[in-house]
Protein backbone atom coordinates (compact mmCIF):
# COMPACT_ATOMS: atom_id res chain seq x y z
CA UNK A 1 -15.47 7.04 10.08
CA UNK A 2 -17.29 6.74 6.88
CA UNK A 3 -16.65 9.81 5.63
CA UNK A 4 -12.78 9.26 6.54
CA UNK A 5 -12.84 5.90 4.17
CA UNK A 6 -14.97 7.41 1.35
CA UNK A 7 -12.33 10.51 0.95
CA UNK A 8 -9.07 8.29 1.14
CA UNK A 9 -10.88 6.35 -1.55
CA UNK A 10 -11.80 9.47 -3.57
CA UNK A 11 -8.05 10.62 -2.90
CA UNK A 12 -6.21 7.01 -4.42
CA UNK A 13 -8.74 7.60 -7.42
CA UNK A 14 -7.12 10.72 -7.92
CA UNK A 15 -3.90 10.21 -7.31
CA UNK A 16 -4.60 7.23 -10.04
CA UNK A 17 -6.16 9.49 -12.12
CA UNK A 18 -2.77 11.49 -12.22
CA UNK A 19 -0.77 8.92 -12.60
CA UNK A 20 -1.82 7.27 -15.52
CA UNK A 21 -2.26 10.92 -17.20
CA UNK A 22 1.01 11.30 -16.84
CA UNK A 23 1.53 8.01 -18.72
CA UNK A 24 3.06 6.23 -15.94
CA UNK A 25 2.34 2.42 -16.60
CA UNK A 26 3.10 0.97 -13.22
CA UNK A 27 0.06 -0.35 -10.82
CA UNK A 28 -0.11 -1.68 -7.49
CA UNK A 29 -1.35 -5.36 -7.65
CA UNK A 30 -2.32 -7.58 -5.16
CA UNK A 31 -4.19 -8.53 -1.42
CA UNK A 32 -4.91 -5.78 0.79
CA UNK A 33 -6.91 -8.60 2.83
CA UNK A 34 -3.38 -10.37 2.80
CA UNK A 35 -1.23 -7.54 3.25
CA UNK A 36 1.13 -8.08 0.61
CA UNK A 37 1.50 -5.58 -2.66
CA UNK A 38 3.87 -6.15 -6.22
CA UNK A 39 4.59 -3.76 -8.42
CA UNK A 40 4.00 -4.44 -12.04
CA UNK A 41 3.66 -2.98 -15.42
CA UNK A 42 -0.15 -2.99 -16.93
CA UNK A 43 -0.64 -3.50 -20.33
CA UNK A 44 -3.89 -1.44 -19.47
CA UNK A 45 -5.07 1.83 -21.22
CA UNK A 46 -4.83 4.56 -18.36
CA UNK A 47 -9.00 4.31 -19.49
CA UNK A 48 -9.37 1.20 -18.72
CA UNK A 49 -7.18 1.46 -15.89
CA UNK A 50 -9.62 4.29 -14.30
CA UNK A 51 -12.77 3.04 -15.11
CA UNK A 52 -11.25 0.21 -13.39
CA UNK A 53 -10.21 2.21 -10.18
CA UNK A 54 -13.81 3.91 -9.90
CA UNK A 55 -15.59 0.71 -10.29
CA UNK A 56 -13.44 -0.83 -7.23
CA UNK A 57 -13.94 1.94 -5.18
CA UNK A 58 -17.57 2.15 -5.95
CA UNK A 59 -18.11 -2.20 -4.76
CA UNK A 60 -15.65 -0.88 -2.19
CA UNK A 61 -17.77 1.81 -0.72
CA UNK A 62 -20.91 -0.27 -1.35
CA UNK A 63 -19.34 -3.24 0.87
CA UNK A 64 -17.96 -0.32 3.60
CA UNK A 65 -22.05 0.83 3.87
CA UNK A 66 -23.43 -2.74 4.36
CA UNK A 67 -23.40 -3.03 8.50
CA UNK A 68 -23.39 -6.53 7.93
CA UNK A 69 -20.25 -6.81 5.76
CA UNK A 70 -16.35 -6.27 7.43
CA UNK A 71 -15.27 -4.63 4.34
CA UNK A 72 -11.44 -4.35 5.88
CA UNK A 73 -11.75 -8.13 5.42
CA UNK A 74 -11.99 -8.24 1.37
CA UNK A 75 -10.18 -7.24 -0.87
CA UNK A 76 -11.77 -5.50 -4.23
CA UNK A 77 -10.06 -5.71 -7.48
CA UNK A 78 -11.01 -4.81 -11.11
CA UNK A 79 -9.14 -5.78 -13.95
CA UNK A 80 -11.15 -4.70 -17.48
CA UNK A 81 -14.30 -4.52 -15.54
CA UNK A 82 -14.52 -7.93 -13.99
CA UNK A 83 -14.13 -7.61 -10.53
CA UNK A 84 -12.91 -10.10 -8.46
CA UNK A 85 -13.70 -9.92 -4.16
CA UNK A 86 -11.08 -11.79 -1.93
CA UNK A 87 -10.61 -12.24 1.75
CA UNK A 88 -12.05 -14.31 4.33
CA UNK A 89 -15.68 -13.75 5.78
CA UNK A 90 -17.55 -15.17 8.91
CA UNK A 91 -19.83 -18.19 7.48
């Protein structure tokens, strides 16, 4: 199961990764732990934009290997390197 989450994430870094080479400027916003996406333009570099996509899927697959944590719960996102964790966790 792990090794399924840790490829899709490798795969929507790559798919990124082509997308912004190819200078499109539009990015996928918004709560996974909500459900709801927007499209938007980002006045991003495509740099800045993948730095930004590794960093979230590296918290991501940090937060997928803690047992303790229901990763599917929060949502990870990075915007210039500050990365902000949403969703709703047991207290």
């Amino acid at each position: 199961m792990l090794m399924k989450i840790s490829t899709f994430f490798v795969r929507v870094l790559c798919c990124g990764c082509i997308l912004t080479s190819l200078g499109c400027a539009a990015a996928v916003v918004g709560g996974g732990a909500t459900g709801g996406y927007a499209v938007s333009t980002d006045e991003r570099s495509a740099g800045t934009m993948v730095d930004d996509a590794a960093i979230t899927a590296k918290v991501k697959t940090e937060l997928i290997g803690d047992k303790n944590v229901k990763a599917r719960n929060i949502d990870v996102d990075t915007v210039a390197g500050v990365v902000v964790l949403s969703g709703y966790v047991d207290s």
